[in-house]
PDB file of N, CA and C in Angstrom:
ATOM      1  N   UNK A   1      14.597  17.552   5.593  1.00  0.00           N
ATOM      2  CA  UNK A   1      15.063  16.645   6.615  1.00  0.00           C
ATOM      3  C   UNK A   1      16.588  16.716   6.672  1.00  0.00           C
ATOM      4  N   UNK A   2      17.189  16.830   7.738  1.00  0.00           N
ATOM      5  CA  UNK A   2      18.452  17.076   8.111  1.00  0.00           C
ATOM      6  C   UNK A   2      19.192  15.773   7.578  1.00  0.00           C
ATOM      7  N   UNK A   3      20.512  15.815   7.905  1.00  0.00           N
ATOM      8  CA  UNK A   3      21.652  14.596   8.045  1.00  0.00           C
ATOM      9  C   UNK A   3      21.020  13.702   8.616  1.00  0.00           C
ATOM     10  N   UNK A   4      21.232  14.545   9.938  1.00  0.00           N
ATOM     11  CA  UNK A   4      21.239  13.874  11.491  1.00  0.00           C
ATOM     12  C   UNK A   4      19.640  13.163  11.665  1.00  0.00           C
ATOM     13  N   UNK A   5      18.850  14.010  11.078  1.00  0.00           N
ATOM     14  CA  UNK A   5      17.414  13.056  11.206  1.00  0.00           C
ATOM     15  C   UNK A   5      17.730  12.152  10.763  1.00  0.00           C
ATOM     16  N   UNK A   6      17.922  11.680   9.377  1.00  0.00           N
ATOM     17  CA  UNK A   6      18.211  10.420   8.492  1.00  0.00           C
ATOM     18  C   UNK A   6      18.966   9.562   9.463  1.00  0.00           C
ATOM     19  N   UNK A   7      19.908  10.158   9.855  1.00  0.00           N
ATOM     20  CA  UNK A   7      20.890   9.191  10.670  1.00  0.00           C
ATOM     21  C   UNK A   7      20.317   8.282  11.691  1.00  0.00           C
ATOM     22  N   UNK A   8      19.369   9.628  12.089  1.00  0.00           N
ATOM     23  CA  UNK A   8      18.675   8.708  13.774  1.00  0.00           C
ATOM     24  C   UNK A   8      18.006   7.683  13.199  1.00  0.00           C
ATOM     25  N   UNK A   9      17.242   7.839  12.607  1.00  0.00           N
ATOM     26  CA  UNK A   9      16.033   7.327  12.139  1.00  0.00           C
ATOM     27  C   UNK A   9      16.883   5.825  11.291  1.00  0.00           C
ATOM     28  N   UNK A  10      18.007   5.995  10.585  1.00  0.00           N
ATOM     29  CA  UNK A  10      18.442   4.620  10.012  1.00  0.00           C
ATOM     30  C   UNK A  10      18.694   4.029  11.220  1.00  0.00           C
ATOM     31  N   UNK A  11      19.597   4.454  12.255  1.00  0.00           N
ATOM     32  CA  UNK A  11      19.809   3.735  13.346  1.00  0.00           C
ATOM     33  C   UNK A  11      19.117   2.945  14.261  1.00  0.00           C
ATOM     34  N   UNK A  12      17.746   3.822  14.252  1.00  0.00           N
ATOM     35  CA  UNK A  12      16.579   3.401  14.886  1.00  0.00           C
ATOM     36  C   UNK A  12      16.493   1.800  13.567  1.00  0.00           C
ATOM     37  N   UNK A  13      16.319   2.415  12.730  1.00  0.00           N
ATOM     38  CA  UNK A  13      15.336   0.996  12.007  1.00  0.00           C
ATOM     39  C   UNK A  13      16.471  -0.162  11.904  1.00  0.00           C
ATOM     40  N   UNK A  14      18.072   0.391  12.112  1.00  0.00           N
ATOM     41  CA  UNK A  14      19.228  -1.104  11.824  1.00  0.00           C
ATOM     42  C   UNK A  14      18.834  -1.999  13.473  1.00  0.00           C
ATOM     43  N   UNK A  15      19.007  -1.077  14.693  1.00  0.00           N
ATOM     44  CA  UNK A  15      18.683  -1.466  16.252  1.00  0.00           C
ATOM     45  C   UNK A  15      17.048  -2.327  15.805  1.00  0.00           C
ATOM     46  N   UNK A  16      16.485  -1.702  15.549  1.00  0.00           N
ATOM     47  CA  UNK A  16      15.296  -2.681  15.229  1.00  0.00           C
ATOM     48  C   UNK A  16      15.434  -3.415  14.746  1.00  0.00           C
ATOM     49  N   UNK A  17      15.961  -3.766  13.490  1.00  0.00           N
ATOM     50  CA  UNK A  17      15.674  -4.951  12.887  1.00  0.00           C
ATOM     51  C   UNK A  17      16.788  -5.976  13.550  1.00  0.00           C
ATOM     52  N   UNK A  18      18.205  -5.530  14.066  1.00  0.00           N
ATOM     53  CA  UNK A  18      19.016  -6.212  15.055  1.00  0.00           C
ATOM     54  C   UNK A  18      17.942  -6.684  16.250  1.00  0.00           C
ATOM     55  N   UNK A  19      17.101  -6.488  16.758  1.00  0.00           N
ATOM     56  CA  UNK A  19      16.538  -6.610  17.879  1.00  0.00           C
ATOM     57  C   UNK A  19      15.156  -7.878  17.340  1.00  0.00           C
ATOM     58  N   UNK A  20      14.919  -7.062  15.925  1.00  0.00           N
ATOM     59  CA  UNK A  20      14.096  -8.569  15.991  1.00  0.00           C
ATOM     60  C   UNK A  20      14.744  -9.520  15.154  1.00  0.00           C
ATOM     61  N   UNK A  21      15.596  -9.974  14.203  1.00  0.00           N
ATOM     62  CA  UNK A  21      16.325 -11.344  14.574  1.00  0.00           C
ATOM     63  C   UNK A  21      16.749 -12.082  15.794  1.00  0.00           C
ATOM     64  N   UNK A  22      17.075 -11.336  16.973  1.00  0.00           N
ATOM     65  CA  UNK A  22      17.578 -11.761  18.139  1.00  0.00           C
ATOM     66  C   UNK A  22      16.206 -11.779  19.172  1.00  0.00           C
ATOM     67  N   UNK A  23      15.359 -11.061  18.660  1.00  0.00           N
ATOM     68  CA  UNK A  23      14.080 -11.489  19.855  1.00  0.00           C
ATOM     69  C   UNK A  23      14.000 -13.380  20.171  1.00  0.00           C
ATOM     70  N   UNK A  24      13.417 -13.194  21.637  1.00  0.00           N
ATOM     71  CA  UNK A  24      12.879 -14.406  21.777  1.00  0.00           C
ATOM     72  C   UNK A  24      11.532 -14.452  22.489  1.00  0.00           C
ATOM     73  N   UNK A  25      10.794 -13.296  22.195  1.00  0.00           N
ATOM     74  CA  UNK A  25       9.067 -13.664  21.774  1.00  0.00           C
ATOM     75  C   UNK A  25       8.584 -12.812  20.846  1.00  0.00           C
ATOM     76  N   UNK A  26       7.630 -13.657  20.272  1.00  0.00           N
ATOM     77  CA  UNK A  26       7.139 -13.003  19.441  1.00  0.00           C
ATOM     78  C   UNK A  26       5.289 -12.319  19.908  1.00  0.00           C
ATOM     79  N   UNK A  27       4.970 -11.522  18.762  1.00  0.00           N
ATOM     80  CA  UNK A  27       3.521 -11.305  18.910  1.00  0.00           C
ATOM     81  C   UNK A  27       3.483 -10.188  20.336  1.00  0.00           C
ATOM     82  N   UNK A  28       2.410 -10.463  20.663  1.00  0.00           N
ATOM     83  CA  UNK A  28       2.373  -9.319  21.892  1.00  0.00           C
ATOM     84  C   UNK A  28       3.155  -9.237  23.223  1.00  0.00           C
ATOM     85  N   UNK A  29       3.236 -10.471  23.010  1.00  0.00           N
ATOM     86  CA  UNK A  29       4.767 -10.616  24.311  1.00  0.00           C
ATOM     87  C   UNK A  29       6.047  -9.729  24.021  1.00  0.00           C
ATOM     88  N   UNK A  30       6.166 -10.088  22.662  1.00  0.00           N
ATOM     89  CA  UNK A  30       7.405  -9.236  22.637  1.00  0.00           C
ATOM     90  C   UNK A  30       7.608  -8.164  22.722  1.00  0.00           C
ATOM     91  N   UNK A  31       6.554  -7.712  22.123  1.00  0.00           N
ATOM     92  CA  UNK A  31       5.995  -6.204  22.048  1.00  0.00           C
ATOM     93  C   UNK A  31       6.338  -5.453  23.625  1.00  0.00           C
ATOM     94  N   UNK A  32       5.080  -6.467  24.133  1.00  0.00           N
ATOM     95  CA  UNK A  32       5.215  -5.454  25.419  1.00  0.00           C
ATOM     96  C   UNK A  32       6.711  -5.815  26.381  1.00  0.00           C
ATOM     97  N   UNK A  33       6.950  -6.931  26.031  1.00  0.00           N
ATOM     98  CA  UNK A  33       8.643  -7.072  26.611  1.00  0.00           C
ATOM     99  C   UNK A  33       9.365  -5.857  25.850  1.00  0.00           C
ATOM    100  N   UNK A  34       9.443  -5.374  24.934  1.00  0.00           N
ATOM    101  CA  UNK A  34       9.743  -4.479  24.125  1.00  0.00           C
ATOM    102  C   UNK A  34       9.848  -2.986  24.859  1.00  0.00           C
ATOM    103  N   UNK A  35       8.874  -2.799  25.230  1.00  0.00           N
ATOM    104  CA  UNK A  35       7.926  -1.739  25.896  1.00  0.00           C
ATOM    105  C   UNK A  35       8.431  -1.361  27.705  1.00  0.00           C
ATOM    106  N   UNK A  36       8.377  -2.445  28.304  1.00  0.00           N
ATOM    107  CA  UNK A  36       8.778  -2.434  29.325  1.00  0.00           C
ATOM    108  C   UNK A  36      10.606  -2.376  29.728  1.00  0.00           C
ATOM    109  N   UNK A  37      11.139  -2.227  28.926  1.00  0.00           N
ATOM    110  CA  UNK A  37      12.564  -2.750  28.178  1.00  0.00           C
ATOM    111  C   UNK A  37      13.058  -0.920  28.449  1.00  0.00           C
ATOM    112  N   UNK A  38      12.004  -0.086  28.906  1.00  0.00           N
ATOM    113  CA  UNK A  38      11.946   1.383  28.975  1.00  0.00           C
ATOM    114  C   UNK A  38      12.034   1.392  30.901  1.00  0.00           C
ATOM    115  N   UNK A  39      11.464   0.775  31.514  1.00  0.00           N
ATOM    116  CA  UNK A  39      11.315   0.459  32.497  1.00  0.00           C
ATOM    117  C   UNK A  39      12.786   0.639  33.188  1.00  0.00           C
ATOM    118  N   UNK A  40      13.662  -0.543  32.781  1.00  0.00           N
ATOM    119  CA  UNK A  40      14.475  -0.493  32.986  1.00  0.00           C
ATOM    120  C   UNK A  40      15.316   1.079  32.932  1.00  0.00           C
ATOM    121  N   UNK A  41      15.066   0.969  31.818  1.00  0.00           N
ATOM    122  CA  UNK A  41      16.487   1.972  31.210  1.00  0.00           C
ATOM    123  C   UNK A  41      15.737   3.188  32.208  1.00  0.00           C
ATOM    124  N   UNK A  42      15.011   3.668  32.749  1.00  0.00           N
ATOM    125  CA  UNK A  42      14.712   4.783  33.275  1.00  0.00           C
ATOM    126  C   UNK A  42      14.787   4.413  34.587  1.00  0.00           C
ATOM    127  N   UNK A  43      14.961   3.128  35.555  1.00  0.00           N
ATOM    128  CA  UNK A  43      15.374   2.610  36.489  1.00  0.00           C
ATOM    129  C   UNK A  43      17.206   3.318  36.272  1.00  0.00           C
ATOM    130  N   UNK A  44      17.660   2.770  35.538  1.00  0.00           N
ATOM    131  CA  UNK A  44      19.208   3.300  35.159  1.00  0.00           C
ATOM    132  C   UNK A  44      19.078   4.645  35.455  1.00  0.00           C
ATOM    133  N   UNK A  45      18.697   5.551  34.991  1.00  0.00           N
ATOM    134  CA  UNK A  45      18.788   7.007  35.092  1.00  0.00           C
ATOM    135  C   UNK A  45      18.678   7.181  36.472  1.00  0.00           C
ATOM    136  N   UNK A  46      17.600   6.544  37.138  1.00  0.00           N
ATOM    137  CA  UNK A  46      17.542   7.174  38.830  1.00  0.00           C
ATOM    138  C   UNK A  46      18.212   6.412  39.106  1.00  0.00           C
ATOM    139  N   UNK A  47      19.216   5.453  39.074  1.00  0.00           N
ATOM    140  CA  UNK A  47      20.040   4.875  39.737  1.00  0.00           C
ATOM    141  C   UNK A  47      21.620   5.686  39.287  1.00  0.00           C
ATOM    142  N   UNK A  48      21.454   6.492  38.396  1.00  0.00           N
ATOM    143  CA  UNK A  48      22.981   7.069  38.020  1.00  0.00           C
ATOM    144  C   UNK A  48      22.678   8.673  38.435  1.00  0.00           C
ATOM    145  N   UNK A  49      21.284   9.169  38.455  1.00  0.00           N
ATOM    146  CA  UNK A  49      21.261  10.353  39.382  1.00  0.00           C
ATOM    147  C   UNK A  49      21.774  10.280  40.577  1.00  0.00           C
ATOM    148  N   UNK A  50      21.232   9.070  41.488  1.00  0.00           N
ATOM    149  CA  UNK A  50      21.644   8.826  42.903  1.00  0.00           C
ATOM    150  C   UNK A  50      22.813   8.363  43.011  1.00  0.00           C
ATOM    151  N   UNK A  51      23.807   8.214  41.819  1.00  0.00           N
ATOM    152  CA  UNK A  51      24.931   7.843  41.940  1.00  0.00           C
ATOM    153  C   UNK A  51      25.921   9.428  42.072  1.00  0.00           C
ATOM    154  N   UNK A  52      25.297  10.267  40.746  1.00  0.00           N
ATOM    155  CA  UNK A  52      25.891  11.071  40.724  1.00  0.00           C
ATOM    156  C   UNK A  52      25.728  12.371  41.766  1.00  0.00           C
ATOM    157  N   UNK A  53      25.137  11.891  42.736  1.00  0.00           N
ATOM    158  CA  UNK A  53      24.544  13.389  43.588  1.00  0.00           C
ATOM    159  C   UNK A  53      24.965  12.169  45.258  1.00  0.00           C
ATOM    160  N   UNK A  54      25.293  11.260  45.692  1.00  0.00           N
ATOM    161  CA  UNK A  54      25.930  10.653  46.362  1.00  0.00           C
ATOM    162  C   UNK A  54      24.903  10.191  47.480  1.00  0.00           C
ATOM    163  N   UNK A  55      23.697   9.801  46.549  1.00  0.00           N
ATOM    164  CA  UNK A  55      22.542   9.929  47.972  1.00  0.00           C
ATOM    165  C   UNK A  55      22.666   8.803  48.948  1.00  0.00           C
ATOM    166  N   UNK A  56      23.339   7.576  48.137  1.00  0.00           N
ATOM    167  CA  UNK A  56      23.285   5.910  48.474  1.00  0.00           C
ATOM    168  C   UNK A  56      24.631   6.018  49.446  1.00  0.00           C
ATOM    169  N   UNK A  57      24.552   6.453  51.115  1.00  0.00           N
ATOM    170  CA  UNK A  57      25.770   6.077  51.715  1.00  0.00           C
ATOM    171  C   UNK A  57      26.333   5.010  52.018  1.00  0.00           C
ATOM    172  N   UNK A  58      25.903   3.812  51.234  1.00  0.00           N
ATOM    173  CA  UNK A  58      26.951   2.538  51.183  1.00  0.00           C
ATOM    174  C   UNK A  58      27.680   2.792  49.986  1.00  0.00           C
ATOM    175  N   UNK A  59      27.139   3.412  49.304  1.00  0.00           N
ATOM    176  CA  UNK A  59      28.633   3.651  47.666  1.00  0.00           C
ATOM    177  C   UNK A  59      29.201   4.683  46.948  1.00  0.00           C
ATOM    178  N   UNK A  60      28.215   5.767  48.274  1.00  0.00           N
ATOM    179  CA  UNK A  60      29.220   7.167  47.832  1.00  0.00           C
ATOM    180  C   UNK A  60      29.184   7.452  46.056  1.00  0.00           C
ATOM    181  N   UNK A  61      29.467   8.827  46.000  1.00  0.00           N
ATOM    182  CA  UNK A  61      29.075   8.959  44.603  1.00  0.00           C
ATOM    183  C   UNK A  61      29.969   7.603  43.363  1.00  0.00           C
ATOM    184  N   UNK A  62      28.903   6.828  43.072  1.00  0.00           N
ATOM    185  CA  UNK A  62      29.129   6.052  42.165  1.00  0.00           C
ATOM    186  C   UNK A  62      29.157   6.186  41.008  1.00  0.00           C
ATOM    187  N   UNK A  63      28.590   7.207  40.076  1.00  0.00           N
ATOM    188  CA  UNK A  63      28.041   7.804  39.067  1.00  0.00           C
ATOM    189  C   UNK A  63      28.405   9.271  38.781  1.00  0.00           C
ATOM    190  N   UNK A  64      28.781  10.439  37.704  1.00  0.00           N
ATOM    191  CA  UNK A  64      28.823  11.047  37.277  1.00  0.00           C
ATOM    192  C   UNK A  64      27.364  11.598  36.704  1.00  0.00           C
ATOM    193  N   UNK A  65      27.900  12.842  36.447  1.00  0.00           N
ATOM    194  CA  UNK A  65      26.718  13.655  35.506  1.00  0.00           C
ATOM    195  C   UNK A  65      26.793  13.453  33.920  1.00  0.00           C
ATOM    196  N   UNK A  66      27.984  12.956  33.618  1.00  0.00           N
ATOM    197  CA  UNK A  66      28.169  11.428  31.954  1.00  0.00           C
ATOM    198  C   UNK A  66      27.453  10.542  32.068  1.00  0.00           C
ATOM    199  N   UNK A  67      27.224  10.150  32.856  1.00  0.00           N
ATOM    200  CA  UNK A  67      26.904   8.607  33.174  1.00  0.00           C
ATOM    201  C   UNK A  67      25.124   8.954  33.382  1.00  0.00           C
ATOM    202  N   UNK A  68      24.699  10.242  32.986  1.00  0.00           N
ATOM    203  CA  UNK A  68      23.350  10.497  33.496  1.00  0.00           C
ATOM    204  C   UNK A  68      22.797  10.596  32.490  1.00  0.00           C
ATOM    205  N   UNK A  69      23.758  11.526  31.558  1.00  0.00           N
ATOM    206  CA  UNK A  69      23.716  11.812  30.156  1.00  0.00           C
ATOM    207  C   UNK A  69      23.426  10.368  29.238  1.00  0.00           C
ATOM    208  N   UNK A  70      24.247   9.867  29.640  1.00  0.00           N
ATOM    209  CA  UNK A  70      24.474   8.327  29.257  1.00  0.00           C
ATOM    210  C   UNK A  70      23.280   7.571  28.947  1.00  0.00           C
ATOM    211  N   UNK A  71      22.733   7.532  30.335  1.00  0.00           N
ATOM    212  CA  UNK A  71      21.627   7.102  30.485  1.00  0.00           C
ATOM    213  C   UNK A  71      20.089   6.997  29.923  1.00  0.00           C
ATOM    214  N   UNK A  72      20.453   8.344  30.071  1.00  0.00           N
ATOM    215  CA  UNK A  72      19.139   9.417  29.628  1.00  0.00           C
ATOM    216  C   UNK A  72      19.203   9.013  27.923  1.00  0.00           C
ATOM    217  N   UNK A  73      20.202   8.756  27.154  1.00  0.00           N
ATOM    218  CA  UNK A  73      20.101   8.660  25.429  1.00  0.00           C
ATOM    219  C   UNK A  73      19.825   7.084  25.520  1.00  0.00           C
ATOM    220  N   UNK A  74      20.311   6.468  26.147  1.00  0.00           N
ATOM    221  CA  UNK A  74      19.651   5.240  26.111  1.00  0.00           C
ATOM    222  C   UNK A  74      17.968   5.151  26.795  1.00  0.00           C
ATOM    223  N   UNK A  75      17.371   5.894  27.146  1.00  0.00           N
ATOM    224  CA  UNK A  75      16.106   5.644  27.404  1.00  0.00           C
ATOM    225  C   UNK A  75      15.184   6.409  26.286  1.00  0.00           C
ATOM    226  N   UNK A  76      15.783   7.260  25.425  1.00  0.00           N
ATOM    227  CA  UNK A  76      15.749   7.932  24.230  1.00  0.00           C
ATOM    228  C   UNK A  76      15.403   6.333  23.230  1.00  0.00           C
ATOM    229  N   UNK A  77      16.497   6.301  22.978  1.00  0.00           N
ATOM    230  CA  UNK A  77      16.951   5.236  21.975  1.00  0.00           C
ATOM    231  C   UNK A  77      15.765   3.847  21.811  1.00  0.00           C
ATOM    232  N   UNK A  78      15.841   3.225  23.296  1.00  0.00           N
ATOM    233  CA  UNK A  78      14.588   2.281  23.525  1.00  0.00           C
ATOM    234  C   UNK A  78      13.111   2.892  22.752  1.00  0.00           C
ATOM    235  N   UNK A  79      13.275   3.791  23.728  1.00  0.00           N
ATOM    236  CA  UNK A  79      11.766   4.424  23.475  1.00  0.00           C
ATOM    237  C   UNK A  79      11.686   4.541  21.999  1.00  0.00           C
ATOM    238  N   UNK A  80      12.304   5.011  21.354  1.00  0.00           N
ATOM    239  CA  UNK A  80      12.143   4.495  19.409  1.00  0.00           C
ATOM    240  C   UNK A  80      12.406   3.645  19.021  1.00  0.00           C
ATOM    241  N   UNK A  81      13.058   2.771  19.553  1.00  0.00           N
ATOM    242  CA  UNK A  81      12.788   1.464  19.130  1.00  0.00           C
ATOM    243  C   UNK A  81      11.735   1.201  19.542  1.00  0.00           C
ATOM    244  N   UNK A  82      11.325   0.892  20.419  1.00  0.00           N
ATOM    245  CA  UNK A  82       9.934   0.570  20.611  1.00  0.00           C
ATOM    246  C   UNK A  82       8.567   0.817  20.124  1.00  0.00           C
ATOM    247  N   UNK A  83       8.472   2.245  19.422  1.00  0.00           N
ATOM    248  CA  UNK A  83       8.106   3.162  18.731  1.00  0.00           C
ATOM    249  C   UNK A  83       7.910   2.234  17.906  1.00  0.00           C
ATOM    250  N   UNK A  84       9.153   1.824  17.014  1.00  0.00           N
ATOM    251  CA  UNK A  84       9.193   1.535  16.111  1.00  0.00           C
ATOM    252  C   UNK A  84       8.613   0.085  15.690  1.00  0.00           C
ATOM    253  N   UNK A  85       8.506  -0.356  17.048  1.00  0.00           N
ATOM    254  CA  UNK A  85       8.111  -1.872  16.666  1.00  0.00           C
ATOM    255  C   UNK A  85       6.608  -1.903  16.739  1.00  0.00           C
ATOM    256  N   UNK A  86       6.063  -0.283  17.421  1.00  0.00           N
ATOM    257  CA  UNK A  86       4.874  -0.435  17.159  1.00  0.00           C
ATOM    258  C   UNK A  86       4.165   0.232  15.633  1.00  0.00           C
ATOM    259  N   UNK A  87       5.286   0.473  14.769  1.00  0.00           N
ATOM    260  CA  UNK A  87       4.418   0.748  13.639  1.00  0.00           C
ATOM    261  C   UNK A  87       6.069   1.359  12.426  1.00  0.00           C
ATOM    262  N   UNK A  88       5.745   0.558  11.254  1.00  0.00           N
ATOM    263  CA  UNK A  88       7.151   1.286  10.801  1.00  0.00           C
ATOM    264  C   UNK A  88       6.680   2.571  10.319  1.00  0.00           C
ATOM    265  N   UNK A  89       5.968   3.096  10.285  1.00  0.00           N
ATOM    266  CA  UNK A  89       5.311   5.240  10.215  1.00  0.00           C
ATOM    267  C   UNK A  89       5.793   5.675  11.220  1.00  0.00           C
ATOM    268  N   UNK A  90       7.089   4.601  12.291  1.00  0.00           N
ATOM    269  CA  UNK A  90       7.408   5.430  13.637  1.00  0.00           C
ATOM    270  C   UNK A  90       8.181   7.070  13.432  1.00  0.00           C
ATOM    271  N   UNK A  91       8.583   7.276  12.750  1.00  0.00           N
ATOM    272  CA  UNK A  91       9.267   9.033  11.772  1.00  0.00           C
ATOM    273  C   UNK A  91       8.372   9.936  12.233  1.00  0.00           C
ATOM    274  N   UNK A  92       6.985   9.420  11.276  1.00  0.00           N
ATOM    275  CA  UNK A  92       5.495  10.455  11.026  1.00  0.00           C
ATOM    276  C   UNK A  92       5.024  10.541  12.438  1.00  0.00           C
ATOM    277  N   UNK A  93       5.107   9.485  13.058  1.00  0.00           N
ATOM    278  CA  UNK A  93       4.239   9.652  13.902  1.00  0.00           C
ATOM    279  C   UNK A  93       4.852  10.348  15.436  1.00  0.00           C
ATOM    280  N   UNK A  94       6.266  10.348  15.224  1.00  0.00           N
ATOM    281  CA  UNK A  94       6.755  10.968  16.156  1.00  0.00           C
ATOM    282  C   UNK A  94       7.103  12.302  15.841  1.00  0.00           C
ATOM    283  N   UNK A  95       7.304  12.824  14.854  1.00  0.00           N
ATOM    284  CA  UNK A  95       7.376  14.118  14.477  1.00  0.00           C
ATOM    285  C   UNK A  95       5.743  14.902  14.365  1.00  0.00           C
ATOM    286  N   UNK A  96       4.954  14.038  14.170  1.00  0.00           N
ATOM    287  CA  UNK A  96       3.717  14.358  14.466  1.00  0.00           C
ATOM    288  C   UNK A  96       3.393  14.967  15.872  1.00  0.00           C
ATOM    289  N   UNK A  97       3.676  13.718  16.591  1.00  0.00           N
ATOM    290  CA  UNK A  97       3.342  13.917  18.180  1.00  0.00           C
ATOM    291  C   UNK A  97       4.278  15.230  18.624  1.00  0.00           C
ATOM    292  N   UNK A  98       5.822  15.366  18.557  1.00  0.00           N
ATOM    293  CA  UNK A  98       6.369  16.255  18.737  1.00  0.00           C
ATOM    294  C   UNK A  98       5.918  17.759  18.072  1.00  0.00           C
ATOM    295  N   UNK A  99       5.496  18.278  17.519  1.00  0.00           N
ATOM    296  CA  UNK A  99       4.663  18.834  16.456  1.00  0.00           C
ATOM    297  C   UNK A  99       3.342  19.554  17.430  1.00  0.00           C
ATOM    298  N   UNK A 100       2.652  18.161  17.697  1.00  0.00           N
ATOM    299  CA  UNK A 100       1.006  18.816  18.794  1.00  0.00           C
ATOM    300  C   UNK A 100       1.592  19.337  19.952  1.00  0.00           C
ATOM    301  N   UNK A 101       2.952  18.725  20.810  1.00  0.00           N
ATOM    302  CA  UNK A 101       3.516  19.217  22.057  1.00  0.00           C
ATOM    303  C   UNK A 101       3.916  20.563  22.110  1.00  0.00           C
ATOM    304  N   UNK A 102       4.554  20.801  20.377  1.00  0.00           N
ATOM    305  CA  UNK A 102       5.123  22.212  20.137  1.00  0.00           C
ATOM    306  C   UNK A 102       4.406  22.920  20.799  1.00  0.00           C
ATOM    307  N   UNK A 103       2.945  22.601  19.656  1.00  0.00           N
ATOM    308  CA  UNK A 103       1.994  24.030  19.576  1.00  0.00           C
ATOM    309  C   UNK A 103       1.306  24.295  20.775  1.00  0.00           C
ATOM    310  N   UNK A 104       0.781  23.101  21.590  1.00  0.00           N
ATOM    311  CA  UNK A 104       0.379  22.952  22.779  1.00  0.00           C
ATOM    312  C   UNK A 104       1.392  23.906  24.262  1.00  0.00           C
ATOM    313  N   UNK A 105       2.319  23.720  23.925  1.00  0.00           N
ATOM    314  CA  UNK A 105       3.417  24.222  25.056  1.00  0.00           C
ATOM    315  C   UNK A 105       3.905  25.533  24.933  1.00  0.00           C
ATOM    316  N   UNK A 106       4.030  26.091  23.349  1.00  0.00           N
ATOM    317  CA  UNK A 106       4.984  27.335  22.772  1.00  0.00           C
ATOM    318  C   UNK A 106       3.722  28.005  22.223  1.00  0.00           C
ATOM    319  N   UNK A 107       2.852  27.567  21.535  1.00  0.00           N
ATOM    320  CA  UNK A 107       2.147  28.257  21.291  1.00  0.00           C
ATOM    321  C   UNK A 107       1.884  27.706  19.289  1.00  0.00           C
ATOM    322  N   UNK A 108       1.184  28.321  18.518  1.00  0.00           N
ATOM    323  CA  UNK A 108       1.060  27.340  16.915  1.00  0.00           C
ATOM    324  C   UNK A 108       2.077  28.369  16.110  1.00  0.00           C
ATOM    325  N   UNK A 109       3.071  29.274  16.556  1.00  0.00           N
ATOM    326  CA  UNK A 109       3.972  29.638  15.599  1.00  0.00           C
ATOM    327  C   UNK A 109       5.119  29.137  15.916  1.00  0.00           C
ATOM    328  N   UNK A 110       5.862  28.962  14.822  1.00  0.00           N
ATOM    329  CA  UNK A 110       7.123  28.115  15.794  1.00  0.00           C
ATOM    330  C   UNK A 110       8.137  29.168  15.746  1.00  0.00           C
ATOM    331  N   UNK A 111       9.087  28.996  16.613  1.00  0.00           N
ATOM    332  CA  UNK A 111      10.108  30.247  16.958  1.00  0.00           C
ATOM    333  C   UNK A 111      10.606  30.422  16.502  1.00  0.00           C
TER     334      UNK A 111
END
């Protein structure tokens, strides 16, 4: 396991546990408030694509191709947190899943 894995992965679990002291529901509400919390952030991305490609002619390019980038790691980020709140094996189980996509897409040797 790399640096940088360790790194993500502490970050993921400090944002989590920051996120649940500060929650305000608990149980399956939160969860799926949790969940939908992705919604957004991928609302952001098509709203900073259409910023950065100038589609909206009341505001003219509003947005950059940073600001997409931007975006895009924050809908990353959620999404493991969220991950994470659905199980702390969130590591295994995403290197797992990433893992079946490999072999499924590239083929079962890895490159």
């Amino acid at each position: 396991m790399s640096e940088r894995d360790v790194e993500l992965w502490g970050t993921v679990e400090e944002l989590w546990a920051w996120l649940e002291e500060r929650r305000g529901h608990d149980g399956l509400d939160g969860l799926l408030l949790r969940v939908l919390k992705l919604s957004e952030e991928v609302g952001e991305v098509a709203q900073a694509v259409i910023g950065a490609t100038g589609q909206n002619p009341r505001k003219g390019a509003s947005h950059t191709w940073d600001d997409v980038q931007g975006e895009l790691c924050d809908v990353v980020i959620t999404a493991l947190v969220a991950l994470r709140t659905l199980t702390p094996e969130a590591r295994d189980v995403f290197a797992g899943h990433l893992e079946r996509v490999r072999r499924r897409s590239l083929g079962s040797e890895p490159s």
